[in-house]
Protein backbone atom coordinates (compact mmCIF):
# COMPACT_ATOMS: atom_id res chain seq x y z
CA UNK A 1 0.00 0.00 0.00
CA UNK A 2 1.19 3.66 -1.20
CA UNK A 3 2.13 5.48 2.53
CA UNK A 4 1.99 9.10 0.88
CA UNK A 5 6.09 8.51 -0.09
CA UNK A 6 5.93 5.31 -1.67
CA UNK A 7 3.76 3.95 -4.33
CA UNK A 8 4.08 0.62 -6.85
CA UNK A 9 3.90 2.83 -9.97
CA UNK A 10 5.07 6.37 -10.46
CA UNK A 11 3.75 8.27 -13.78
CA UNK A 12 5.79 11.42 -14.55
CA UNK A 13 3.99 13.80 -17.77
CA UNK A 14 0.54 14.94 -17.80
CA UNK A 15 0.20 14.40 -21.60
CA UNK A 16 -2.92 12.08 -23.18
CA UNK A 17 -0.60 9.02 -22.88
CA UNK A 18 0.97 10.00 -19.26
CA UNK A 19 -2.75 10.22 -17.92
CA UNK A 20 -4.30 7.27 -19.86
CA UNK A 21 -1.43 5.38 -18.16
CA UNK A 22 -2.08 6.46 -14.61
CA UNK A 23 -6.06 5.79 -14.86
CA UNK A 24 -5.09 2.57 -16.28
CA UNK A 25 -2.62 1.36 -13.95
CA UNK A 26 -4.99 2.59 -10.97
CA UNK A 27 -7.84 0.86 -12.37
CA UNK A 28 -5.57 -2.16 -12.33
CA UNK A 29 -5.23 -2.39 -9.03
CA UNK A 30 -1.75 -0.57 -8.90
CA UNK A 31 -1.39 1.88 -6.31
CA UNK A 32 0.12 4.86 -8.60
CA UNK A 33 1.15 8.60 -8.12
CA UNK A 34 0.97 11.13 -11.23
CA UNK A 35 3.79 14.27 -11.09
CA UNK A 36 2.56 15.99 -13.60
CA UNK A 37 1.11 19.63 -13.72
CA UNK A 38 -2.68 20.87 -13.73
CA UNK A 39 -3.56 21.56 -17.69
CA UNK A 40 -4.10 25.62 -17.17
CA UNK A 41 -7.68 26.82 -17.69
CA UNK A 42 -6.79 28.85 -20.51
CA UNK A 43 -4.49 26.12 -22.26
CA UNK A 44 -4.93 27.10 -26.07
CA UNK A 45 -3.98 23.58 -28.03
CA UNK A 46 -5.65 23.37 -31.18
CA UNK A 47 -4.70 20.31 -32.40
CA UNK A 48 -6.89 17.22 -32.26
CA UNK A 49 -5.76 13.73 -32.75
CA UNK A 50 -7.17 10.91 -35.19
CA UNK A 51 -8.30 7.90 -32.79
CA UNK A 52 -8.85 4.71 -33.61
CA UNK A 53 -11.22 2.30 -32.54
CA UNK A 54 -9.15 0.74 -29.76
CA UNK A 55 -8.39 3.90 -28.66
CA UNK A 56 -11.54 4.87 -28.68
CA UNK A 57 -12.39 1.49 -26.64
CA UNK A 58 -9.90 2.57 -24.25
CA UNK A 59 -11.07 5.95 -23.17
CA UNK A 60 -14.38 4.24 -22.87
CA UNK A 61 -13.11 1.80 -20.31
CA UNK A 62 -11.21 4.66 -18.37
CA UNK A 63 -14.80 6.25 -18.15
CA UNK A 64 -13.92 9.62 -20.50
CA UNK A 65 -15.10 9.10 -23.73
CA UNK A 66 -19.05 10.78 -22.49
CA UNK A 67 -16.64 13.83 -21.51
CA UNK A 68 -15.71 14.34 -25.15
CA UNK A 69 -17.76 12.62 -27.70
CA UNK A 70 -19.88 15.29 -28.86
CA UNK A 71 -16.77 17.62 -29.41
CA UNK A 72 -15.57 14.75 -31.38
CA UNK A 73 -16.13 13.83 -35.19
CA UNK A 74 -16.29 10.08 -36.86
CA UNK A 75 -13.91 9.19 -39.55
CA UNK A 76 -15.63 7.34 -42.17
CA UNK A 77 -13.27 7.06 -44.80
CA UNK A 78 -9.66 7.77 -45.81
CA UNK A 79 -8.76 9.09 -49.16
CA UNK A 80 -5.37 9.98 -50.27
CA UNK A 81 -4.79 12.23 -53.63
CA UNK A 82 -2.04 12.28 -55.70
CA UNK A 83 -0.83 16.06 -56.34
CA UNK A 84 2.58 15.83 -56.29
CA UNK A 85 2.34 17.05 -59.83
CA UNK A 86 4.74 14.50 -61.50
CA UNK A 87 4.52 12.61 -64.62
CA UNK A 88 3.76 9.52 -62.75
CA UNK A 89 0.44 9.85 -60.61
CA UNK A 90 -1.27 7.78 -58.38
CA UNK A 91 -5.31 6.79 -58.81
CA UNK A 92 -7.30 8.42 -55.73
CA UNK A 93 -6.83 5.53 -53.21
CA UNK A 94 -10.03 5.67 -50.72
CA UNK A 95 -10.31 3.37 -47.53
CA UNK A 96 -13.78 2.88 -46.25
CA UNK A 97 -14.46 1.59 -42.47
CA UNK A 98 -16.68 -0.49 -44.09
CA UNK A 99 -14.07 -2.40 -45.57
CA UNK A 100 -12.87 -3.34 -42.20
CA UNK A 101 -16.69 -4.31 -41.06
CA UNK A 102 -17.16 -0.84 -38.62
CA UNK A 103 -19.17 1.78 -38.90
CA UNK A 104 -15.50 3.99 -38.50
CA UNK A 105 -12.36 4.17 -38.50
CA UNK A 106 -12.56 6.19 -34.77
CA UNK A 107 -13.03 9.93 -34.28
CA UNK A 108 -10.88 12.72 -34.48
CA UNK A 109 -10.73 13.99 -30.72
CA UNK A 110 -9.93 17.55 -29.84
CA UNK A 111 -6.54 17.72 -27.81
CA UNK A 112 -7.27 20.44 -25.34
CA UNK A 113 -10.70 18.37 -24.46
CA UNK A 114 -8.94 15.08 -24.29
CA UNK A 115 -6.48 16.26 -21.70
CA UNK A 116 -8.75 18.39 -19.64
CA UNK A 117 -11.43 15.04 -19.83
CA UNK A 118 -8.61 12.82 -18.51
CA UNK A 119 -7.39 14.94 -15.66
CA UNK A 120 -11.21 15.24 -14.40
CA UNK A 121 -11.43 11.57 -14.29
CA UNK A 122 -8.00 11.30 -12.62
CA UNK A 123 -9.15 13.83 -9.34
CA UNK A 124 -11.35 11.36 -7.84
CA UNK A 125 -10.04 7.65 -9.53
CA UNK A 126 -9.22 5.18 -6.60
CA UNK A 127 -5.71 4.53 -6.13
CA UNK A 128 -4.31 7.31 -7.68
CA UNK A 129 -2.84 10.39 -5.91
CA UNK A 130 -2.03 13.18 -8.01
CA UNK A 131 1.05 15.92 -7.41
CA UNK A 132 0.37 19.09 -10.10
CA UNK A 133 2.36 21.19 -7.74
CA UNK A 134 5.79 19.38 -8.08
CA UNK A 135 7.71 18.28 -11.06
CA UNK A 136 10.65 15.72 -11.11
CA UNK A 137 13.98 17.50 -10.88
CA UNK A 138 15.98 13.94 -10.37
CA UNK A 139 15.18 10.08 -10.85
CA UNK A 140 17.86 7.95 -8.93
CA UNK A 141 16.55 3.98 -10.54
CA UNK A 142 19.79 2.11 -8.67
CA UNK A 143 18.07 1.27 -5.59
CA UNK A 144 15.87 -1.48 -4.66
CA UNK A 145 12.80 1.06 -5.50
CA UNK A 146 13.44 4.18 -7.90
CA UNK A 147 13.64 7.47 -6.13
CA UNK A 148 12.04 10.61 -7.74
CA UNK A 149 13.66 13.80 -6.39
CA UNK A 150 10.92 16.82 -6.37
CA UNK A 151 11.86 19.96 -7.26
CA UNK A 152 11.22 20.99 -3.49
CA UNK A 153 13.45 18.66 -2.52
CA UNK A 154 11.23 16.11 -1.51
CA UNK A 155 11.42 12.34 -2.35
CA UNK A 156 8.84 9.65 -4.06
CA UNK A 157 9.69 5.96 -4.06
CA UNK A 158 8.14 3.55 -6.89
CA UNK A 159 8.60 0.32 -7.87
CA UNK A 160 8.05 1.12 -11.74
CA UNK A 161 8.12 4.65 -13.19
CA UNK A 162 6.18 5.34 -16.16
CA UNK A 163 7.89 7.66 -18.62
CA UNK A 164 5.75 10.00 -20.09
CA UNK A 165 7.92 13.15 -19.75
CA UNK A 166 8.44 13.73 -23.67
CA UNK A 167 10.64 13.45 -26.51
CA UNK A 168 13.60 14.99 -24.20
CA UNK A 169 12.75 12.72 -21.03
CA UNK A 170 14.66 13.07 -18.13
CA UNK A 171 13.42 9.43 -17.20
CA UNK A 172 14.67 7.83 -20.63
CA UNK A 173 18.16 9.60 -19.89
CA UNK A 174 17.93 8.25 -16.39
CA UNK A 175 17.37 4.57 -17.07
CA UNK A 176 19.93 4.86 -19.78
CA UNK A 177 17.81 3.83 -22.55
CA UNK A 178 19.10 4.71 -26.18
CA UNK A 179 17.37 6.08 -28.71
CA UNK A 180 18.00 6.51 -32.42
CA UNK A 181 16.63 9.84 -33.77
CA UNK A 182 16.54 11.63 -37.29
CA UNK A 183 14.68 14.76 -39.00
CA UNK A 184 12.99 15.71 -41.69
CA UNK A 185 13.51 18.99 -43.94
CA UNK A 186 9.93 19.69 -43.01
CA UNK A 187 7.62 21.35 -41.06
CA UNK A 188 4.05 20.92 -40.26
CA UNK A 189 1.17 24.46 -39.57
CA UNK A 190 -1.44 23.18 -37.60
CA UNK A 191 -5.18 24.98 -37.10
CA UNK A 192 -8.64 24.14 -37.42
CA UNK A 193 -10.81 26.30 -40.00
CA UNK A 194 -14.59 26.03 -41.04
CA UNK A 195 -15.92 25.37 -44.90
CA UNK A 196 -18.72 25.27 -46.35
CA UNK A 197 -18.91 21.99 -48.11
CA UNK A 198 -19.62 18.54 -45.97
CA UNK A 199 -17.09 16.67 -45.21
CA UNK A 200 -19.00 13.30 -44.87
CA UNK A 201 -16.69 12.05 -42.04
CA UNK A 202 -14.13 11.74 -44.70
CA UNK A 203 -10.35 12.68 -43.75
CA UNK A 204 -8.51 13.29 -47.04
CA UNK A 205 -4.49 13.56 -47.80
CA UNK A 206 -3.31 15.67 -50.72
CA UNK A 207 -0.07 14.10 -50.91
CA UNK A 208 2.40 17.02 -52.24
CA UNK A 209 6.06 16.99 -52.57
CA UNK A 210 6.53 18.60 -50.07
CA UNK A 211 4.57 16.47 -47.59
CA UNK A 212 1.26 15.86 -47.20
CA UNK A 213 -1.43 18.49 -46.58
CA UNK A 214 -3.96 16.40 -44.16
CA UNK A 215 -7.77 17.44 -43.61
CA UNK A 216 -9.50 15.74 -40.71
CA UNK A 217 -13.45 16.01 -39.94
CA UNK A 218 -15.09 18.06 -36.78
CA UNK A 219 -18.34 18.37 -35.93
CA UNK A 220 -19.97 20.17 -38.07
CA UNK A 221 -18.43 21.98 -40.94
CA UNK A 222 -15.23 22.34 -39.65
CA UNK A 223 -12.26 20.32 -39.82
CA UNK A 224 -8.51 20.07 -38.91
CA UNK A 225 -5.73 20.74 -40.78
CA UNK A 226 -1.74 19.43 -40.53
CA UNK A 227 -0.33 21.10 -43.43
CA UNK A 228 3.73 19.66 -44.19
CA UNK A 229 5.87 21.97 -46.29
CA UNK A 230 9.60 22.86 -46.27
CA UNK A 231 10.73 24.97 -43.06
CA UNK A 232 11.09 27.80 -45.27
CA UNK A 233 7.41 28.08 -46.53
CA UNK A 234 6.31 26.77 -43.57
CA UNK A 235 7.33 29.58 -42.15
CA UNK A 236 6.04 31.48 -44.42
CA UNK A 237 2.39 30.13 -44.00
CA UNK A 238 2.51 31.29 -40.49
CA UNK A 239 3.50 34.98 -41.39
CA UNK A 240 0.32 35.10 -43.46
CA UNK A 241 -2.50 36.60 -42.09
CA UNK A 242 -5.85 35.10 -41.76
CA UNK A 243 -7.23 36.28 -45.21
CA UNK A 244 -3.76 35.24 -47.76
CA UNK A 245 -3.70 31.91 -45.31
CA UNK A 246 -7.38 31.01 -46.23
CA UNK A 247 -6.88 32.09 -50.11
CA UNK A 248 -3.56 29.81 -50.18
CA UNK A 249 -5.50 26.88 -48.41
CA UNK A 250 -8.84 27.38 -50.46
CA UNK A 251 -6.63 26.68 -53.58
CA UNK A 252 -4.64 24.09 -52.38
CA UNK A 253 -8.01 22.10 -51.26
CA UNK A 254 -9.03 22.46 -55.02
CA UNK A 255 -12.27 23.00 -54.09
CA UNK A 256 -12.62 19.36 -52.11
CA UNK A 257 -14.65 21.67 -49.04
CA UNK A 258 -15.97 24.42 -51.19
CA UNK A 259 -15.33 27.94 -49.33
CA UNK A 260 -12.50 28.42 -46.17
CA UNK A 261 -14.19 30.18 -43.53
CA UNK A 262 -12.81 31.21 -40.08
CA UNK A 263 -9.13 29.55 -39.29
CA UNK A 264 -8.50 28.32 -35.48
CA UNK A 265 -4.96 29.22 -33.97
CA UNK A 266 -1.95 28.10 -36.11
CA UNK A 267 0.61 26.31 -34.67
CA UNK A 268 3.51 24.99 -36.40
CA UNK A 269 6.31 22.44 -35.64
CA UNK A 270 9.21 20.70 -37.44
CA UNK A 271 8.90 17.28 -38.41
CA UNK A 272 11.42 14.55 -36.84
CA UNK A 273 11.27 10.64 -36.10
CA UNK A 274 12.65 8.98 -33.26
CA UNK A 275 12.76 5.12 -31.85
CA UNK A 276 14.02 3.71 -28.42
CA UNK A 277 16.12 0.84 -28.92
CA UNK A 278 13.95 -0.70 -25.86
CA UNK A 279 10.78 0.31 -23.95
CA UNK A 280 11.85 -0.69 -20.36
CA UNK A 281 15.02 -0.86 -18.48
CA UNK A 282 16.36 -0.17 -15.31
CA UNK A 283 12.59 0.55 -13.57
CA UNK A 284 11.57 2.86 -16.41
CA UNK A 285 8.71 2.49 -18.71
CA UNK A 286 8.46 4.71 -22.03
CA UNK A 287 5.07 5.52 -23.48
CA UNK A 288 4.13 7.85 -26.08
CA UNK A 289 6.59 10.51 -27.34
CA UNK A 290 9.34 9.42 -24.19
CA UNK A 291 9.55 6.55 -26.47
CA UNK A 292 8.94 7.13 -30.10
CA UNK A 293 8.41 10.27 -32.05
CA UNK A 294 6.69 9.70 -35.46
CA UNK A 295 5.39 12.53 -38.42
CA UNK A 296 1.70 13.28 -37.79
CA UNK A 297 1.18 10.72 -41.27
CA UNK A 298 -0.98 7.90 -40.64
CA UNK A 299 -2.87 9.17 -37.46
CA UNK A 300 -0.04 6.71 -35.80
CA UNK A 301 1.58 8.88 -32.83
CA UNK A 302 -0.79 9.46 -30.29
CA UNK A 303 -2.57 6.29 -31.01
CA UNK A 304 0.80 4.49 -30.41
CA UNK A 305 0.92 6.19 -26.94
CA UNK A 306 -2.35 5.25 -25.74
CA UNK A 307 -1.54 1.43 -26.77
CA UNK A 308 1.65 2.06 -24.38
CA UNK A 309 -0.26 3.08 -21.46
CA UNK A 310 -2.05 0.21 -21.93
CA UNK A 311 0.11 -2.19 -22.14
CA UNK A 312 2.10 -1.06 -19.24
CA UNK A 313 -1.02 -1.30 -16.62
CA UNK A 314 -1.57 -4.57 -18.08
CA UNK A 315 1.91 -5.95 -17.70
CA UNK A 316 2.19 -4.93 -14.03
CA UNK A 317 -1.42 -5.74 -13.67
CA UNK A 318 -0.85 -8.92 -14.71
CA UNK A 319 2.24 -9.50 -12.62
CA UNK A 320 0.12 -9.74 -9.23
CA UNK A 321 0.00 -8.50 -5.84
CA UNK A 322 3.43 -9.13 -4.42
CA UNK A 323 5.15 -8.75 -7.78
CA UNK A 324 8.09 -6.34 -8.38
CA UNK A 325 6.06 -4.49 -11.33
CA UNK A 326 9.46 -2.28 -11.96
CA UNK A 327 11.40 -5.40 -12.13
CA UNK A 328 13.40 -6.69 -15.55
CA UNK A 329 9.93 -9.50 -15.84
CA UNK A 330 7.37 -7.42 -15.86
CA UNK A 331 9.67 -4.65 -18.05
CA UNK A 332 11.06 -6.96 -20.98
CA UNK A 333 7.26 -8.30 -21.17
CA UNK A 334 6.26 -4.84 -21.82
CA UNK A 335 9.20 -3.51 -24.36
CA UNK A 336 8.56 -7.04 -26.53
CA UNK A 337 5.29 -6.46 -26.49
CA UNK A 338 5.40 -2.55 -28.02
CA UNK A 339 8.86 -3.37 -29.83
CA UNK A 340 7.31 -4.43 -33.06
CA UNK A 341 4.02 -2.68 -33.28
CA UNK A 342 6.27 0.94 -32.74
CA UNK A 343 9.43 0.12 -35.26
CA UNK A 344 6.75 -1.69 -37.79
CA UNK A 345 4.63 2.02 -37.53
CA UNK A 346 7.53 4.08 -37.57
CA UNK A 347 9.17 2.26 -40.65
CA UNK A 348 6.39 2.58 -42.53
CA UNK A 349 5.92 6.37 -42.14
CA UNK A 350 9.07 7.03 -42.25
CA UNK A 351 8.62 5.25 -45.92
CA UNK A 352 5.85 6.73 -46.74
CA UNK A 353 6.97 10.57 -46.18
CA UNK A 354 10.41 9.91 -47.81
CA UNK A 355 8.72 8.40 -50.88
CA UNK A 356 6.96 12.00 -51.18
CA UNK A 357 10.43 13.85 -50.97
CA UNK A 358 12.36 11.55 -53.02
CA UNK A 359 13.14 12.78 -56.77
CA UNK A 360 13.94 9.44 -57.94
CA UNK A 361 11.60 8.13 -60.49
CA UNK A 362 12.08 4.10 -59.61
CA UNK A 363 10.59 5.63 -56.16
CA UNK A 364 8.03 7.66 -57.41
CA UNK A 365 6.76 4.63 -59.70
CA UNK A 366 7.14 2.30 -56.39
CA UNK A 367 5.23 4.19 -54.65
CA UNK A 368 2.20 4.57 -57.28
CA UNK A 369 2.14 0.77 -58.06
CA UNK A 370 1.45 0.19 -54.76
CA UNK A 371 -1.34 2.66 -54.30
CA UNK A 372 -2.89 1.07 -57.80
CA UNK A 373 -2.61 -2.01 -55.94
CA UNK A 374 -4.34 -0.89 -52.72
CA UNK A 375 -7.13 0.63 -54.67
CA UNK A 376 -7.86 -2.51 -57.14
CA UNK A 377 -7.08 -5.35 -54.87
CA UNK A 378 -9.96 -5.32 -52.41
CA UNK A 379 -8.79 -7.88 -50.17
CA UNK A 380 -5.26 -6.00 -50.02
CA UNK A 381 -6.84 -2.91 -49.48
CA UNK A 382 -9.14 -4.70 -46.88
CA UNK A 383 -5.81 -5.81 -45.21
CA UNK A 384 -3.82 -2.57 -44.66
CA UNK A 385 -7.41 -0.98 -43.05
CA UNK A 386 -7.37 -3.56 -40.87
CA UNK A 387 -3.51 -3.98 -39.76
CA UNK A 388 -3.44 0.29 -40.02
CA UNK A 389 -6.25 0.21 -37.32
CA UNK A 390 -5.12 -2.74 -35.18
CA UNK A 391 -1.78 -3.31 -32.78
CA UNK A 392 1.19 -5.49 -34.34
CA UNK A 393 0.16 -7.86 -31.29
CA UNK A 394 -2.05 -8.59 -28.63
CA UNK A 395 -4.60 -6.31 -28.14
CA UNK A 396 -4.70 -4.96 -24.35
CA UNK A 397 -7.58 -5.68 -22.38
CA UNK A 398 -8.16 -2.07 -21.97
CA UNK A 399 -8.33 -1.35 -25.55
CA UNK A 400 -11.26 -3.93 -26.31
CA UNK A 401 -14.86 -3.45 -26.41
CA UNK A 402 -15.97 -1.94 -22.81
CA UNK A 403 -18.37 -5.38 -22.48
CA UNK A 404 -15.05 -7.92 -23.32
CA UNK A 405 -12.92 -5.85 -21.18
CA UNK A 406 -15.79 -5.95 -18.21
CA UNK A 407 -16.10 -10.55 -19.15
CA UNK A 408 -12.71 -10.50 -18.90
CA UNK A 409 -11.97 -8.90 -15.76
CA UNK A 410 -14.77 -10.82 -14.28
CA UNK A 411 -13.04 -14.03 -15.59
């Protein structure tokens, strides 16, 4: 039992994935404390994520989803376009849920409302205490129990420490976990914007050379936008102001969602990739960006991290009452259990975004074929929805069905 000092689980960021891993290891049965800070009231974050089902199944289980649904849009379909603008161009590949059997693919999920949703349900979930007025200054993972040095000075003791601190973790340096990272000469602007044509739940991908330009239903008519160009114009988009920014998108959209209207905040950040060679060593647990960094192609990042955080309150869940659940068992169960389902996403968008860039024609006609092929061959097509949707793996309790997830906890 946690005695205010020490705890079986410690989970260190207050991101999606950080707090989806804290409500799951609690509801587990796995006395846990969360350092992370309070989301401020007026936190602007405009982004939204792409959730699939699983995800979706998740925040169910972890009693959130009512918070957000109805600020929450299904996505029906998937098309990608071909405007690169080269002699060799892909059909229009589409990808309906119904080719997978589901009514959708998930929902795209406002950020700001996913966050502020997850730390409501954390403030009164059983077993977990929560410390938004401290953040981790030093982890010491040597001892029989990792220590977590506050920034007052004061000291936590865990068994396991989740690591959901970030791409520049202080708990990945600590457990001396390495990491192989690259970049991209790219940037992505971010916003929301209204239009005035439906978008029928479909999320479409203009892929440019430059990157792709990524539309994303809302409720409504409204959707997001993750726009990828070179730093430079990138740059450039951002220094526009409202009116040039909606006459530049209006033409690049060719029309696909008739008139721009408003446009949200812009945000924009450079595009990078990296992997950890491992997802657990030395007491420390990586989920979402901690562990892997990915471009926002695919709708795999975020949906990685929430498969994480499951995973890692199942393996110490799992690993039973009297169980070390920071101990090198319970941690090489969870990194082989993410190790393929991360490398096996970030390989393939890492393909898939250098194909875009690359000048060579044997790429450029690789990369078409297969696209023909995805959009002829219905049970190849069929495939890729489903394996695109699904983990490389097991699926975690926690990311089933809420009525499996409640037979198999009963069993």
């Amino acid at each position: 039992m946690a005695t205010g000092t020490d705890y079986r689980a410690a989970v260190v960021g207050g991101g999606p994935a950080g707090l989806a891993a804290a409500l799951a290891l609690a509801r587990s049965g796995i006395e846990t404390v969360l350092v992370a800070p309070a989301p401020k009231p007026d936190h602007a974050d405009s982004r939204t994520a792409a959730l699939f089902a699983g995800s979706i199944h998740f925040l169910m289980n972890l009693g959130v989803w009512t918070r957000i649904e109805a600020s929450s849009a299904p996505i029906v379909a998937i098309r990608i376009l071909d405007d690169t603008g080269r002699l060799f161009r892909a059909p229009e590949t589409r990808f309906e849920a119904r080719d997978a059997g589901r009514e959708n693919f998930g929902y795209n999920v406002p950020n700001r409302g996913l966050v502020d949703a997850l730390w409501q349900e954390a403030q009164d979930a059983p077993g977990l205490t929560l410390r938004p007025d401290r953040l981790l200054a030093r982890l010491d993972t040597t001892g029989a129990k990792a220590s977590l040095t506050l920034d007052d000075g004061s000291t936590l003791l865990a068994e396991l420490v989740v690591a959901a601190d970030g791409r520049k973790s202080l708990c990945r340096e600590a457990s001396a976990i390495v990491t192989k990272a690259w970049s991209y000469d790219q940037s992505a602007v971010a916003c929301t914007f209204d239009h005035t044509r439906p978008h029928q739940g479909i999320s479409t991908e203009l892929h440019r050379r430059s990157g792709p330009l990524t539309t994303v239903p809302l409720p409504g008519r409204a959707s997001s936008l993750v726009w990828v160009e070179r730093p430079a114009e990138a740059q450039r988009l951002m220094s526009l102001d409202e009116s040039a920014f909606r006459t530049l998108l209006e033409a690049r959209l060719q029309g696909l969602l008739g008139s721009v209207g408003s446009i949200g905040r812009r945000t924009m950040f450079p595009l990078s990739g990296m992997s950890a060679t491992r997802f657990g060593d030395h007491r420390v647990a990586l989920v979402g960006e901690a562990g892997h960094v990915i471009p926002p192609i695919g709708a795999q990042g975020l949906n990685l991290g929430l498969r994480d955080a499951a995973t890692i309150a199942e393996c110490a869940g799992d690993a039973g009452v009297h169980a070390d659940v920071g101990g090198p068992a319970v941690l090489e169960r969870y990194s082989a259990a993410r190790m393929l389902d991360v490398t096996s996403r970030v390989w393939t968008v890492d393909v898939l975004n250098r194909s875009l860039l690359s000048g060579l024609l044997p790429v450029q006609l690789a990369r078409g074929a297969g696209l023909y092929a995805l959009q002829m061959l219905d049970p190849l097509r069929r495939r890729l929805v489903r394996e695109g949707l699904e983990p490389t793996g097991a699926i975690p309790r926690l990311m089933r069905p809420p009525a499996n997830f409640a037979t198999a906890s009963a069993g």
